[in-house]
Protein backbone atom coordinates (compact mmCIF):
# COMPACT_ATOMS: atom_id res chain seq x y z
CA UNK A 1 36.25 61.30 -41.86
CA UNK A 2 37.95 57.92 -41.44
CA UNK A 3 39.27 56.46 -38.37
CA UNK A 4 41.49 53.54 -37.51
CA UNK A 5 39.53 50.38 -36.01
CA UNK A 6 41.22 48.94 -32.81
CA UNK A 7 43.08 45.97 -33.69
CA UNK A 8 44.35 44.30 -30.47
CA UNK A 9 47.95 42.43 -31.13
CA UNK A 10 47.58 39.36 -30.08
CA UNK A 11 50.11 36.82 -31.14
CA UNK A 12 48.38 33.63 -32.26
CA UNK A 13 50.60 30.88 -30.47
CA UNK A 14 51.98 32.92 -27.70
CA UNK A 15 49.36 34.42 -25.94
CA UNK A 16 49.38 32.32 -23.26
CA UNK A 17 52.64 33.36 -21.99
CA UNK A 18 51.60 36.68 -20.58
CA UNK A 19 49.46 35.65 -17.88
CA UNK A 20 50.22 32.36 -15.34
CA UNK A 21 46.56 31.41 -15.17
CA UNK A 22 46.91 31.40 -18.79
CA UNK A 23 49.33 29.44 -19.03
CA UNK A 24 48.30 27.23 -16.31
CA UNK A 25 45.12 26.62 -18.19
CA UNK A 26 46.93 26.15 -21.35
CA UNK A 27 49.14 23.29 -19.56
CA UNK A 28 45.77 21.13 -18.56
CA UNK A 29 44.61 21.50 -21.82
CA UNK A 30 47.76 19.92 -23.46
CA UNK A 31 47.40 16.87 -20.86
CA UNK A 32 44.09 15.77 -22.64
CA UNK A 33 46.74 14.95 -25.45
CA UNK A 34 48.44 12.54 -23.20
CA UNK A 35 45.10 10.96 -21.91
CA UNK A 36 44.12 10.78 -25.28
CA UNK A 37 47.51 8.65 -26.57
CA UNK A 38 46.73 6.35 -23.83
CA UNK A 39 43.19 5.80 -24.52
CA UNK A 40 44.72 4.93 -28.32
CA UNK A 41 46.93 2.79 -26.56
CA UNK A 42 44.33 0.93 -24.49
CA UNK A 43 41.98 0.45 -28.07
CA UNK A 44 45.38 -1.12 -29.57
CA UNK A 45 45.42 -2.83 -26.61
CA UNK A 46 42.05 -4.16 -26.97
CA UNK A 47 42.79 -5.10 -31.03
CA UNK A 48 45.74 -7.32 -30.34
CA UNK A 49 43.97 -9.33 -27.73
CA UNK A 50 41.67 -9.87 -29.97
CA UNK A 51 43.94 -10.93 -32.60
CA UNK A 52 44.48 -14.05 -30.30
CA UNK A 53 47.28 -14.72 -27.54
CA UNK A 54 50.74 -14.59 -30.32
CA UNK A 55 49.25 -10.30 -30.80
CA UNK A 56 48.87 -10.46 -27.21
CA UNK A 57 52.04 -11.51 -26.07
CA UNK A 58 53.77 -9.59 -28.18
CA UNK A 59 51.83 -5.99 -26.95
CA UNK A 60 52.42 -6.87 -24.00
CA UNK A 61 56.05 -7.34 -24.35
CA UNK A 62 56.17 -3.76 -26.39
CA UNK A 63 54.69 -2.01 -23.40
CA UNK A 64 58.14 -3.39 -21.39
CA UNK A 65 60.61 -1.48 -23.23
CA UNK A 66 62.01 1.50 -21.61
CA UNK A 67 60.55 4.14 -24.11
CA UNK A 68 56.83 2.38 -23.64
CA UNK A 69 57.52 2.65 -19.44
CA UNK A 70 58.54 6.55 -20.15
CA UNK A 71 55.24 6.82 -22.36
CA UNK A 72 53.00 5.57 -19.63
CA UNK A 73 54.94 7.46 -16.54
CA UNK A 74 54.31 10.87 -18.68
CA UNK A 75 50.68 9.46 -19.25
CA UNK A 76 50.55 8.67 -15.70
CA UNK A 77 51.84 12.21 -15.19
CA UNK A 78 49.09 13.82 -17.19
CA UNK A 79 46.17 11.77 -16.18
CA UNK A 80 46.71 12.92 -12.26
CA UNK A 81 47.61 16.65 -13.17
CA UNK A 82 44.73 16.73 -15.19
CA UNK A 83 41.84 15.18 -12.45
CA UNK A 84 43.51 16.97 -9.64
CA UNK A 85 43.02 20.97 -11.90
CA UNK A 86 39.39 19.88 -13.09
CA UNK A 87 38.58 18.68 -9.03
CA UNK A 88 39.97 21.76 -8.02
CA UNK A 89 37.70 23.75 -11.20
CA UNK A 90 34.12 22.05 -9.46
CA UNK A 91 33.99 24.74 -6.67
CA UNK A 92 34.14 27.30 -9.45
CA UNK A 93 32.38 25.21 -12.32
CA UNK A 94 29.62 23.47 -10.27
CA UNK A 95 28.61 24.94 -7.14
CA UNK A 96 26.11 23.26 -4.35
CA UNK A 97 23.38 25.53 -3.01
CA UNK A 98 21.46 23.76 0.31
CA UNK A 99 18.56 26.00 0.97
CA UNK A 100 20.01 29.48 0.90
CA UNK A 101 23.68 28.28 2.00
CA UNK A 102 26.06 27.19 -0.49
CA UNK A 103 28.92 24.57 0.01
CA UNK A 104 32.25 25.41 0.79
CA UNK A 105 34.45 25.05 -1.78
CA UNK A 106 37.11 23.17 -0.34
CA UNK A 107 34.30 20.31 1.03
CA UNK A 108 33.26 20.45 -3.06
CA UNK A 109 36.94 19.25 -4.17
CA UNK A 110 37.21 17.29 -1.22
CA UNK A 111 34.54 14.80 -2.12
CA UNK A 112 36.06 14.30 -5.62
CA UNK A 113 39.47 13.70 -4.05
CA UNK A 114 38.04 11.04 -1.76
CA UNK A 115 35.89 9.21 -4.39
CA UNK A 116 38.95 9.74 -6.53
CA UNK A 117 41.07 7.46 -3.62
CA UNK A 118 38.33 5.24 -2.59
CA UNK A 119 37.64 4.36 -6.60
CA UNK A 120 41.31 3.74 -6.89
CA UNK A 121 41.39 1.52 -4.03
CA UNK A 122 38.76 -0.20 -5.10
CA UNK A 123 40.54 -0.96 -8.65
CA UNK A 124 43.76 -1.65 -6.94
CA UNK A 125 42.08 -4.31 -4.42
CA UNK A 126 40.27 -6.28 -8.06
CA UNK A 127 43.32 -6.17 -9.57
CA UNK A 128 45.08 -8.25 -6.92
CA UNK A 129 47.95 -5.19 -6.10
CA UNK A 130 46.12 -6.16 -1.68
């Protein structure tokens, strides 16, 4: 006697679409593309300077034009949408046990958010924006 084994449909790039967390995970994976590009950006970056101050001037007047500003905005985009799901993931992913009491979950996220402002600050004040 023979029987069927259970084969489960499951289409290979759609699968994501049938449940929002799904898809909401799928969407923070596809930002590490974008953080990616610009981390390719920042090594070509990085090259040309090298290359002496004729390279430099000239990547620097590349990332000017109006489809190298759209680039970074979506970058920009990606980066924050990405750090703000994974903070938000660290109550699940990493939880803080003092003595038999564990940490709320919101105080866990919290603490990234504020190192996430105060390193930003901090960055912003070096680079001469204050």
């Amino acid at each position: 006697m023979s029987r069927k084994p259970l084969v489960r449909e499951c289409p290979p790039t759609t699968w994501y679409f049938r449940q929002p967390r799904y898809l909401r995970y799928m969407s923070r994976e596809i930002t590490s593309i974008f953080v990616g590009a610009y981390c390719v950006l920042l090594v070509v970056g990085l090259q040309r300077l090298a290359a002496g101050p004729a390279a430099w001037e000239g990547f620097l007047l590349a990332l000017r034009s109006p489809a190298s500003i759209v680039f970074q905005f979506l970058c920009l985009i990606a980066a924050v949408y990405h750090a703000a799901t994974w903070f938000n993931a660290t109550q699940k992913a990493m939880p803080l046990q003092i003595g038999e009491d564990f940490v709320p979950g919101n105080v866990i996220s919290g603490a990234h958010y504020a190192v996430w402002i105060l390193l930003s600050l901090v960055v912003m004040f070096f680079a001469g924006v204050f």
